[in-house]
N, C-alpha and C. Protein backbone atom coordinates (compact mmCIF):
# COMPACT_ATOMS: atom_id res chain seq x y z
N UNK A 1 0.84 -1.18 0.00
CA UNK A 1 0.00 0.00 0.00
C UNK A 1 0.89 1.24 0.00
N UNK A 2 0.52 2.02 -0.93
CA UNK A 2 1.48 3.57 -1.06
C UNK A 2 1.07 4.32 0.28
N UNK A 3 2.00 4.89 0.83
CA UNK A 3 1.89 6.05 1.83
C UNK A 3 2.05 7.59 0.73
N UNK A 4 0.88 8.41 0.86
CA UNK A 4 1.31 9.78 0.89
C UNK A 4 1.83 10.61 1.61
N UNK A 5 2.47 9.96 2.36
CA UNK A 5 3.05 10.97 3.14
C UNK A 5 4.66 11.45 2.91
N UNK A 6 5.03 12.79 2.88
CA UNK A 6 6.01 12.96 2.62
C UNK A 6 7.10 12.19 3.35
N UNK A 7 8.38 11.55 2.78
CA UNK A 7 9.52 11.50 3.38
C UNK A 7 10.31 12.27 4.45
N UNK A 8 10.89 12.10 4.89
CA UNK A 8 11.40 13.11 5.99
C UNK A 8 12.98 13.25 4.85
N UNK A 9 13.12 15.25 4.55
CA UNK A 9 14.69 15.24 3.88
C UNK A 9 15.90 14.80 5.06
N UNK A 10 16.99 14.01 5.35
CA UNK A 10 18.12 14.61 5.74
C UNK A 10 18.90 15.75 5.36
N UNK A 11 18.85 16.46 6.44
CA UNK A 11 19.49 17.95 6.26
C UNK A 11 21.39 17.96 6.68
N UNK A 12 22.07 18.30 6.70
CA UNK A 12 22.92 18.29 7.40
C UNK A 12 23.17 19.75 7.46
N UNK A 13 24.31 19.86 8.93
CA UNK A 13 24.44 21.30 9.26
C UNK A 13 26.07 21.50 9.14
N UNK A 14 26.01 22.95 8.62
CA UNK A 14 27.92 22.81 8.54
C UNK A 14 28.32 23.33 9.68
N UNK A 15 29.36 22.57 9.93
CA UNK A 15 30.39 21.94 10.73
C UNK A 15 30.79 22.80 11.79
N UNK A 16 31.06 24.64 10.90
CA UNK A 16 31.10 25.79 11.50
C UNK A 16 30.01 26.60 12.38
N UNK A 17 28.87 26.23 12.10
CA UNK A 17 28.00 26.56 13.01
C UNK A 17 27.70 26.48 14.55
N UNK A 18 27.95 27.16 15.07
CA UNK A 18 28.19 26.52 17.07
C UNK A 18 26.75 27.31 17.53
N UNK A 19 26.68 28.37 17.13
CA UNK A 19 25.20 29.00 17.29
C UNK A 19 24.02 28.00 17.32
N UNK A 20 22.52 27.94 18.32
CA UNK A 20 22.01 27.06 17.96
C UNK A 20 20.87 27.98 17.38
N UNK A 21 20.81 29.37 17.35
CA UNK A 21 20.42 30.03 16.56
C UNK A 21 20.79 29.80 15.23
N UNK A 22 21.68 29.81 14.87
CA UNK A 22 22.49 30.18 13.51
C UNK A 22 21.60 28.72 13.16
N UNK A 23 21.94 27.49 13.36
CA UNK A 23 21.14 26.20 13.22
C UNK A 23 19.83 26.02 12.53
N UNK A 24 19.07 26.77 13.95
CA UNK A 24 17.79 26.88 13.66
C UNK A 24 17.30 27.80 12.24
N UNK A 25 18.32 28.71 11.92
CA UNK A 25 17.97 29.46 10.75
C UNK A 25 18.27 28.75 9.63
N UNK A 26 19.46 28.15 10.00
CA UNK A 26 19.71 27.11 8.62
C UNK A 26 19.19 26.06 8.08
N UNK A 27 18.71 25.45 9.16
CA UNK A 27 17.58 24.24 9.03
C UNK A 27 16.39 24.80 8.72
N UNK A 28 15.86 25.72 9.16
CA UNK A 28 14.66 26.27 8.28
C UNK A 28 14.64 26.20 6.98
N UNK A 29 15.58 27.53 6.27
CA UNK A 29 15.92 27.58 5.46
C UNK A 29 16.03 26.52 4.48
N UNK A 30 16.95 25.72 4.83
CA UNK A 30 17.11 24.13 3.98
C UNK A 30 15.86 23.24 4.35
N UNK A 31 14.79 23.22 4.90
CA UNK A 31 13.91 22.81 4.88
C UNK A 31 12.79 22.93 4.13
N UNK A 32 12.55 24.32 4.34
CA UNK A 32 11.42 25.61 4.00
C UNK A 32 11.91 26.20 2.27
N UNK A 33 12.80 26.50 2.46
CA UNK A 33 13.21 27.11 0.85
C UNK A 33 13.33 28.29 1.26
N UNK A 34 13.67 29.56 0.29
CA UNK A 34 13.74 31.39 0.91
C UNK A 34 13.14 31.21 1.48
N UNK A 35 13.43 32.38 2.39
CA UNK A 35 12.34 32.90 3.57
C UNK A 35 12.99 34.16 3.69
N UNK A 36 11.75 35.14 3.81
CA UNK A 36 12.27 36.60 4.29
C UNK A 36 12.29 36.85 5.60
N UNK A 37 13.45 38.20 6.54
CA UNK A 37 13.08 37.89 7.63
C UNK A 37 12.24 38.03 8.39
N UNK A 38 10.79 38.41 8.05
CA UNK A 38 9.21 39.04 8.83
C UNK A 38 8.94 36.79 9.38
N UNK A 39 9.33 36.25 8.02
CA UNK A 39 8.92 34.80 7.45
C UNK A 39 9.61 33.98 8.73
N UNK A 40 11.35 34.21 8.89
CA UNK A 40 11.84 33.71 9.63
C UNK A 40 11.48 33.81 11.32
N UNK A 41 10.97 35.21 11.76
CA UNK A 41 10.41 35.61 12.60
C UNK A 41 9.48 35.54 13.11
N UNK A 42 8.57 35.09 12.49
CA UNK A 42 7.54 34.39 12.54
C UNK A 42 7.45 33.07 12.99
N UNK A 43 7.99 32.36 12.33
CA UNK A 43 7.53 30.89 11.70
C UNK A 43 8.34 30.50 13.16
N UNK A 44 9.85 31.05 13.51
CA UNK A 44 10.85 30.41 14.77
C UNK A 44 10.72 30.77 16.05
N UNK A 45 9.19 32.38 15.70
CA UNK A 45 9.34 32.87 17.08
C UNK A 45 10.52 33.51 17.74
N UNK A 46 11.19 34.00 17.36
CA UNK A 46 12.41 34.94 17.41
C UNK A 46 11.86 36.54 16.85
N UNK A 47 12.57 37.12 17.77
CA UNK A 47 12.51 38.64 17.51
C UNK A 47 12.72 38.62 15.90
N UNK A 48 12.85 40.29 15.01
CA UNK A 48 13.59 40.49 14.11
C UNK A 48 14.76 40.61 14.40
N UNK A 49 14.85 41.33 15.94
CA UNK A 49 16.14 42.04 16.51
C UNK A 49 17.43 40.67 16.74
N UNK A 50 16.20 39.45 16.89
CA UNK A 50 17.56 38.15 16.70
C UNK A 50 17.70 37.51 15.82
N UNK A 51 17.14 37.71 14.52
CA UNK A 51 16.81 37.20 13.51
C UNK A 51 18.00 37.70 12.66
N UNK A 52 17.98 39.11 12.43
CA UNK A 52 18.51 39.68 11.18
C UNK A 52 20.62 39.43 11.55
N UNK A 53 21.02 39.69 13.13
CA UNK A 53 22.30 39.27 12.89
C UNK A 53 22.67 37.70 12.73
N UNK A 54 21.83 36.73 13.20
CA UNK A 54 22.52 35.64 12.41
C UNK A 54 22.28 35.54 11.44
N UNK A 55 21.39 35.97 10.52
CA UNK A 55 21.32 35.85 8.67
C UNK A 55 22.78 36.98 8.94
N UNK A 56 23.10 38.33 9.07
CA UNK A 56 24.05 38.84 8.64
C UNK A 56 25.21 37.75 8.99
N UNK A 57 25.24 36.74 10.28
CA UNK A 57 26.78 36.14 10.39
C UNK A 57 26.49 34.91 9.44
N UNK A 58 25.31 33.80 8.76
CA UNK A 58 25.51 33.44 7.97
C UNK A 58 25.46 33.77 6.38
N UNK A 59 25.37 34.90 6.48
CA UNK A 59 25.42 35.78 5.15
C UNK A 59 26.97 35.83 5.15
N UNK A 60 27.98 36.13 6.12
CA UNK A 60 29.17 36.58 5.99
C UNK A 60 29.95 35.39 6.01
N UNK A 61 29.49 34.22 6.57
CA UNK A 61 30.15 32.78 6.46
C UNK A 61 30.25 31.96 4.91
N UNK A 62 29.32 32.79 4.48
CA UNK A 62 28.93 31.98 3.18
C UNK A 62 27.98 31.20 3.15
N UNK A 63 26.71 30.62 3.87
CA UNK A 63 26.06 30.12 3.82
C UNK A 63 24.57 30.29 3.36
N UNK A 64 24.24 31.52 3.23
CA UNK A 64 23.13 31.66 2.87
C UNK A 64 23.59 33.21 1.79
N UNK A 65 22.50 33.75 1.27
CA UNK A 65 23.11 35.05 -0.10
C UNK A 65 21.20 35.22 -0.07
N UNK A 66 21.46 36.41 0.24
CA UNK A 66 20.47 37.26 0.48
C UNK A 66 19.90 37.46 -1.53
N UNK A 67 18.32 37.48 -1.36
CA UNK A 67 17.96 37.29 -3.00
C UNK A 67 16.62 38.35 -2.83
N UNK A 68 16.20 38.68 -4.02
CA UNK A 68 14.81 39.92 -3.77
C UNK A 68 13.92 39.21 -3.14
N UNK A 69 14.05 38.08 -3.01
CA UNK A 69 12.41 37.49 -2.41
C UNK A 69 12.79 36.86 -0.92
N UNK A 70 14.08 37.18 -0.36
CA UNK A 70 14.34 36.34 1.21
C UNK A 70 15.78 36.14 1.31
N UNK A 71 16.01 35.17 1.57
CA UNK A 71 17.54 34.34 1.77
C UNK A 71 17.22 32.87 1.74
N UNK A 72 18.19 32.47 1.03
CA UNK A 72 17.93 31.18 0.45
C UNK A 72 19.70 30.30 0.94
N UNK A 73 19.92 29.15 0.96
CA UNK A 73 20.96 28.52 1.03
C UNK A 73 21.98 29.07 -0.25
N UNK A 74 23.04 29.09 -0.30
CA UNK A 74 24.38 29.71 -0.74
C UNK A 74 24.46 28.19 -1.88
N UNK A 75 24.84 28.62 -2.96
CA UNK A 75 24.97 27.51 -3.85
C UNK A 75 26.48 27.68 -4.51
């Protein structure tokens, strides 16, 4: 019998991340697809005010690249 139910993705997290903020944004992200930060703020329950510097420290790590519609994973 087929299940519809989605699969669960394995995500993995890089290596550099010690934040469990920084985490939680990245696993969204790689979960969810873009997200802007009103989206991220929302959805994690985090301020904007804690939201926007870990996108700026994984913006500056290389992990995510800010796009007109959110921030998306770094390709």
């Amino acid at each position: 019998m087929a299940s519809n139910q989605a699969q669960p993705t394995a995500v993995s997290v890089p290596d550099d991340l010690e934040s469990p903020r920084s985490k939680l944004v990245y696993l969204y992200v790689s979960i969810h697809g873009p997200a802007t930060t009103t989206e991220l703020s929302t959805n994690l329950e985090l301020t904007t005010g804690t939201v926007l510097p870990v996108l700026r420290s994984l913006l500056d790590q290389g992990h995510l690249e800010k796009t007109s519609s959110g921030y998306r994973l770094a390709r």
